[in-house]
Protein backbone atom coordinates (compact mmCIF):
# COMPACT_ATOMS: atom_id res chain seq x y z
CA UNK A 1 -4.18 56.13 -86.09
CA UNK A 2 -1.00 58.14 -84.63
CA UNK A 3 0.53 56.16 -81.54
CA UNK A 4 -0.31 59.25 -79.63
CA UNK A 5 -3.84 58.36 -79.70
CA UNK A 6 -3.75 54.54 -79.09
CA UNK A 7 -4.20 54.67 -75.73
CA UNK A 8 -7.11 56.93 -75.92
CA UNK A 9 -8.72 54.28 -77.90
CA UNK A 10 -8.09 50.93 -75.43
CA UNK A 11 -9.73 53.15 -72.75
CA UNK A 12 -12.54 53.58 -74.94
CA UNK A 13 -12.69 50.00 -75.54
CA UNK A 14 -12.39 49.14 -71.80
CA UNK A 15 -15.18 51.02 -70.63
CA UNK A 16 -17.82 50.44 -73.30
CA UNK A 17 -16.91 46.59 -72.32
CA UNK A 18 -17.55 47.59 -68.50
CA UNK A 19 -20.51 48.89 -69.23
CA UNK A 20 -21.51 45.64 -70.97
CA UNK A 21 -20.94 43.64 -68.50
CA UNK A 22 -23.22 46.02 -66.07
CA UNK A 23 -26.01 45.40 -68.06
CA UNK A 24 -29.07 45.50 -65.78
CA UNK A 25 -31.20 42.35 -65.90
CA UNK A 26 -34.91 43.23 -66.54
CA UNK A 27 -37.36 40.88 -64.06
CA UNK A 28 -40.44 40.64 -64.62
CA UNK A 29 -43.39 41.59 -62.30
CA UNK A 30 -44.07 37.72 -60.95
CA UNK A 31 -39.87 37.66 -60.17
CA UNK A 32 -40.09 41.23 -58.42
CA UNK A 33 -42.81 40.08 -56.25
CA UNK A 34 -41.04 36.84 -55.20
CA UNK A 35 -37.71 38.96 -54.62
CA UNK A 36 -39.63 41.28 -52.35
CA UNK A 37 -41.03 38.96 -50.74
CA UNK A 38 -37.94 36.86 -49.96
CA UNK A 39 -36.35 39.58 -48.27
CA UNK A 40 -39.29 40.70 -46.43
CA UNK A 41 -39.25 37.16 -44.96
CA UNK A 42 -35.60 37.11 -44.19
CA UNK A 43 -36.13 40.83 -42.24
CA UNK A 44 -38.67 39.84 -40.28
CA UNK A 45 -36.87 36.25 -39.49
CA UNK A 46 -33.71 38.66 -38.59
CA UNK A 47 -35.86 40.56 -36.26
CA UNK A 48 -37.67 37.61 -34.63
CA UNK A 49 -33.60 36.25 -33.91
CA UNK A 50 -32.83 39.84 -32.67
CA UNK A 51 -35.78 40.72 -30.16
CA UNK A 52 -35.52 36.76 -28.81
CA UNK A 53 -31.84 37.87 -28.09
CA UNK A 54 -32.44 40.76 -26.28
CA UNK A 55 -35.51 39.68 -24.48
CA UNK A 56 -33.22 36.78 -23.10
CA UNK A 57 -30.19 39.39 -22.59
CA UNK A 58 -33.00 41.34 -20.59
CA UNK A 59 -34.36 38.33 -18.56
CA UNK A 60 -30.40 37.78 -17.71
CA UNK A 61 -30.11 40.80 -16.23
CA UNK A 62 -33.40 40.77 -14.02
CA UNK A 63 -32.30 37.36 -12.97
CA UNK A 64 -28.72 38.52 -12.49
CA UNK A 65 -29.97 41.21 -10.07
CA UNK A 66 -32.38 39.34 -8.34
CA UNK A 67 -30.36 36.46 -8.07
CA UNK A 68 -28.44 35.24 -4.79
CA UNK A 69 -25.65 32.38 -4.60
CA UNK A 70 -28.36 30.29 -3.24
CA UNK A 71 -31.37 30.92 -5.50
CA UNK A 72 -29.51 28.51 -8.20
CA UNK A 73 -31.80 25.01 -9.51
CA UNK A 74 -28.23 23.37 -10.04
CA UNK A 75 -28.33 20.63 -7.99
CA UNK A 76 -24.59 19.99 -5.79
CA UNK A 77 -24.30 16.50 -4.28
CA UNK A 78 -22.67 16.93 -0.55
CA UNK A 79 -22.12 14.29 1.77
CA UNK A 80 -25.37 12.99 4.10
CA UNK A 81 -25.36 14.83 7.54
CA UNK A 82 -26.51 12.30 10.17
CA UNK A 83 -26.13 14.77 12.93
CA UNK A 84 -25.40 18.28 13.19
CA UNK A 85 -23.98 19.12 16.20
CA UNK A 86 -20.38 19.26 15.27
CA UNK A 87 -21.13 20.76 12.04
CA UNK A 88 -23.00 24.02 13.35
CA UNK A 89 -21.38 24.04 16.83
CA UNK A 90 -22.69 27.65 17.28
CA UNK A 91 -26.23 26.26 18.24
CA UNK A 92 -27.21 24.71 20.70
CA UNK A 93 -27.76 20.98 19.16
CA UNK A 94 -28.73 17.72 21.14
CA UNK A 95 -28.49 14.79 19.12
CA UNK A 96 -30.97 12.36 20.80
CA UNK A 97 -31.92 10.04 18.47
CA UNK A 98 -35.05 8.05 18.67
CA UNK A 99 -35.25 4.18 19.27
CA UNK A 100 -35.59 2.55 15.38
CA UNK A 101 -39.30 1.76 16.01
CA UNK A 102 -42.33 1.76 13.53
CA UNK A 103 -43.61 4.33 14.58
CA UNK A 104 -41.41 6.99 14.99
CA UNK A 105 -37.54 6.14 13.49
CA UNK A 106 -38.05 3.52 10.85
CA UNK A 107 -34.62 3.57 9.76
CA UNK A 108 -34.94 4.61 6.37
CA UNK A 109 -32.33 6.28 4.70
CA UNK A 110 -33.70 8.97 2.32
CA UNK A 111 -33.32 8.17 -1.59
CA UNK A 112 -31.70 11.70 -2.06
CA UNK A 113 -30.24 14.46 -0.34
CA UNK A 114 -33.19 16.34 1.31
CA UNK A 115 -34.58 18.78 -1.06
CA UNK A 116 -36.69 20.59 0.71
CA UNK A 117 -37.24 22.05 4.97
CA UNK A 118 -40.56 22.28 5.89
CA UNK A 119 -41.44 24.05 9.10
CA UNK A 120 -44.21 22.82 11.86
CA UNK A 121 -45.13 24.12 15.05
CA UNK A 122 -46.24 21.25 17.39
CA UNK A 123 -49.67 22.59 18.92
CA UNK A 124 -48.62 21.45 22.27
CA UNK A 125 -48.57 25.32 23.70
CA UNK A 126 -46.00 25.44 26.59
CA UNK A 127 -43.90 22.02 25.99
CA UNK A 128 -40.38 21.97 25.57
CA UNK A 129 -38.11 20.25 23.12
CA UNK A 130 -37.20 17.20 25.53
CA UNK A 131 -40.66 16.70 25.94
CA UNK A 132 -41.79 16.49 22.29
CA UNK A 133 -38.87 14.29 21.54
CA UNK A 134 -39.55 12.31 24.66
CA UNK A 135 -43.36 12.31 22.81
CA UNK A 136 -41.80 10.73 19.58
CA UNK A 137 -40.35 8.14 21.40
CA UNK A 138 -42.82 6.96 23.66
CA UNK A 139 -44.98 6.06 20.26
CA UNK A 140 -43.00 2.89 20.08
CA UNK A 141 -44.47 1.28 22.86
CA UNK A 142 -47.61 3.31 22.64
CA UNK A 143 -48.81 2.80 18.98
CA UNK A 144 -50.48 6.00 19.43
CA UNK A 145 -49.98 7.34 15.90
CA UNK A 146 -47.15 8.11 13.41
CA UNK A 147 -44.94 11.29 14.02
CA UNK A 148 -41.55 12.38 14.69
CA UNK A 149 -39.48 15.01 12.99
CA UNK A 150 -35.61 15.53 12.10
CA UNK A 151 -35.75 18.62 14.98
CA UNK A 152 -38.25 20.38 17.58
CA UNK A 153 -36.61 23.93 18.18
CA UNK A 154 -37.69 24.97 22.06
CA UNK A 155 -38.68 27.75 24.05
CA UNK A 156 -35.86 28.67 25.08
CA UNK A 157 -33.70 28.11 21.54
CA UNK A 158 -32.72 24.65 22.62
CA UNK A 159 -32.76 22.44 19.52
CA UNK A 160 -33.28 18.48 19.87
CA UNK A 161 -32.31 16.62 16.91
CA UNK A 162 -34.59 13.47 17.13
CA UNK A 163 -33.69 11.80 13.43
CA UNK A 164 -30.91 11.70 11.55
CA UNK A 165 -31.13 14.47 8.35
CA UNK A 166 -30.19 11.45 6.16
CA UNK A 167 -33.81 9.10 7.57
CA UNK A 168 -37.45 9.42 6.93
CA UNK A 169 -38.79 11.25 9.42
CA UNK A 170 -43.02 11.31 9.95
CA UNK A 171 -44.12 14.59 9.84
CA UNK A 172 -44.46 15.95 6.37
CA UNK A 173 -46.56 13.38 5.20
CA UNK A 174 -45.88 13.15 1.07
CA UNK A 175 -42.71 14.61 1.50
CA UNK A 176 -41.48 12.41 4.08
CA UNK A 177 -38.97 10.83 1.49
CA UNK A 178 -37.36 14.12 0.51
CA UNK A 179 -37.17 16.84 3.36
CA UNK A 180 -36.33 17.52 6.30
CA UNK A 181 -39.10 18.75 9.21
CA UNK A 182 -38.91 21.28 11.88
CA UNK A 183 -41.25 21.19 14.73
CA UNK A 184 -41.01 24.76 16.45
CA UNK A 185 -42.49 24.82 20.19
CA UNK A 186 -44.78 27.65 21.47
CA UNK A 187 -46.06 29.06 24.51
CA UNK A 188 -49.85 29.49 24.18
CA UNK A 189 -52.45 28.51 21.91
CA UNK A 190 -52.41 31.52 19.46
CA UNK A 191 -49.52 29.23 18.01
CA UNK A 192 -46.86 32.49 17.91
CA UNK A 193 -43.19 32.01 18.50
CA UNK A 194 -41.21 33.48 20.72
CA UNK A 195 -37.81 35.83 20.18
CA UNK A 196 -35.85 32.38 21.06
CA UNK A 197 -37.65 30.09 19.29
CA UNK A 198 -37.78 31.71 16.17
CA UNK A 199 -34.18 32.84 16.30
CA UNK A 200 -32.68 29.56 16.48
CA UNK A 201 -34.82 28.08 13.79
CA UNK A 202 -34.07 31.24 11.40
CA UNK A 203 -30.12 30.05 12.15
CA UNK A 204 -30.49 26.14 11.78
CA UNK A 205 -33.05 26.54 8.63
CA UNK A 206 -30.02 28.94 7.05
CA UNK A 207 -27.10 26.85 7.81
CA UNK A 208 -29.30 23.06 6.77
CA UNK A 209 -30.06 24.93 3.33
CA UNK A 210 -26.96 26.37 2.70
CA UNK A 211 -25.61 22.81 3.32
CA UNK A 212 -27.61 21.33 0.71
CA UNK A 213 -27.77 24.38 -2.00
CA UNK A 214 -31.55 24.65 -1.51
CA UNK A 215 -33.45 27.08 -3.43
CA UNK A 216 -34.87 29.57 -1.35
CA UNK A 217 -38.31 28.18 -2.49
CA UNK A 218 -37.96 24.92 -1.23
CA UNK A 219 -38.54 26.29 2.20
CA UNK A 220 -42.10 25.44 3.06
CA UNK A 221 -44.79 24.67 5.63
CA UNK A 222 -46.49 22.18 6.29
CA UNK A 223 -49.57 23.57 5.14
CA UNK A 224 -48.23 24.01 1.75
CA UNK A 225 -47.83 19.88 1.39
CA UNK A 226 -51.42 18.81 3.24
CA UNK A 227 -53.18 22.37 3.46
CA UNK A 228 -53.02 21.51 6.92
CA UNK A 229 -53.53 24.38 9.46
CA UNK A 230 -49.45 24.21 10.92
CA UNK A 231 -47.69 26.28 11.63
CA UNK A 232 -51.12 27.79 12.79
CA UNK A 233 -48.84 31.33 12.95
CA UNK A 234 -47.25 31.71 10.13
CA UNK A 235 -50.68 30.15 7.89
CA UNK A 236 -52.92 32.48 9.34
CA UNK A 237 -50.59 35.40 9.05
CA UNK A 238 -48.86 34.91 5.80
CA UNK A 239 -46.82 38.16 5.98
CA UNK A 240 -45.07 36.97 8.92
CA UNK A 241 -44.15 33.91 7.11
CA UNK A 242 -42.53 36.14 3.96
CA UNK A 243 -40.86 37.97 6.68
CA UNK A 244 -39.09 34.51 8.45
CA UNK A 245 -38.25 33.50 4.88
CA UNK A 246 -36.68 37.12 3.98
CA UNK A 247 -34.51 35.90 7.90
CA UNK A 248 -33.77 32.79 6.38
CA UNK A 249 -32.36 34.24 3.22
CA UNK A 250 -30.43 37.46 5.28
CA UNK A 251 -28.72 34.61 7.42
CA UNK A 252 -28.00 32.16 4.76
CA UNK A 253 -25.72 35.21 2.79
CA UNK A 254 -23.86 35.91 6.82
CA UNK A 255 -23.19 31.70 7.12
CA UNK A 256 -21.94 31.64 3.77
CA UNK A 257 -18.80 31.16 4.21
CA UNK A 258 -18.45 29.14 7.19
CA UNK A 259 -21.18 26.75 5.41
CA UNK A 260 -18.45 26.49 2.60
């Protein structure tokens, strides 16, 4: 062979031995099935990976958009407010504390940071504040019953704070241990608050929850811990109750920052 051809003949060479080693291997029908098989598996596992991605990217999104600073289940230990007063000096706080009695003030310090405000109204149409605190108190020499709550919001906005946020308070009967209660005063027996009243409680419900990082459900009534007909208003008109709750949640996003 002349030289001038040599290298016509290593090419040659080269690709016949390429296309050797390309040599198809022939399955057979049992193998083909088990191959398609195996991949269909590994698409659909792929696609099960893929739609639980973006049905969790989607679910971020609604619960980005619907989400507020104070909608959050983390749960961020504060210090224990005793009274409040000096902490939300824009309302018009008493701290009158009840007598440590039985029946009224035990004295006992809750296990946790209250989870939870639960509102009351205190079916005594007309009274005042002073006088449903001066009620709580009185129960230590009377023996009358068990009651008291953390504050009774009055007719004219003035708040009494009757137990310490940090004690047991009677008013909320299984969830005595964990919340604090609101008694709300009201002038006639339809139970309905007025402009005042309902105000002030809107303000001290924002600012307590805001304190504590409550979720915006773990504002409740009574009624929704006993089934009990109290806050007679706001059970037998449930849309007014949504509407105070959309007030507490408007207020808590104004006191943000001083609550900070």
């Amino acid at each position: 062979m002349k030289d001038r051809y040599k290298h016509l003949y290593t090419n040659t060479e080269r690709k016949k031995y390429n296309n050797t080693s390309r040599k198809r291997v022939k399955l057979t029908k049992k193998q083909r099935v088990l191959a398609r098989l195996s991949f269909g598996t590994l698409l659909i596992f792929v696609g099960i990976v893929l739609l639980g991605g973006a049905y969790r990217f989607v679910q971020d999104i609604i619960r980005g958009n619907d989400s507020d600073t104070e909608d959050t289940e983390e749960i961020i230990e504060v210090p224990a407010l005793v009274g409040v007063a000096e902490r939300f000096p824009d309302l018009p706080i008493t701290e009158d504390f009840l007598s440590i009695n039985e029946f009224s003030r035990p004295g006992i310090v809750l296990s946790s940071n209250p989870e939870y405000v639960v509102i009351h109204y205190t079916a005594n149409p007309g009274s005042t504040a002073k006088q449903n605190r001066d009620y709580f108190e009185g129960l230590k020499d009377s023996h009358f019953t068990y009651a008291s709550a953390q504050f009774v919001i009055g007719l004219e906005g003035e708040i009494e704070q009757c137990v310490p946020c940090n004690e047991i308070a009677y008013c909320s009967n299984s969830m005595n241990d964990n919340c604090i209660s609101i008694e709300m005063c009201h002038p006639d027996e339809g139970g309905n608050f007025n402009d005042a009243t309902y105000n002030n409680c809107v303000f001290l419900v924002a600012h307590l929850m805001n304190y504590y990082h409550m979720d915006m459900d773990h504002l409740i009534r009574h009624y929704d811990v006993t089934g009990k007909n109290c806050p007679k208003y706001f059970v037998e008109h449930p849309d007014r109750w949504d509407v105070f709750k959309d007030y507490v949640k408007e207020y808590r996003r104004k006191f943000k920052q001083e609550d900070e």
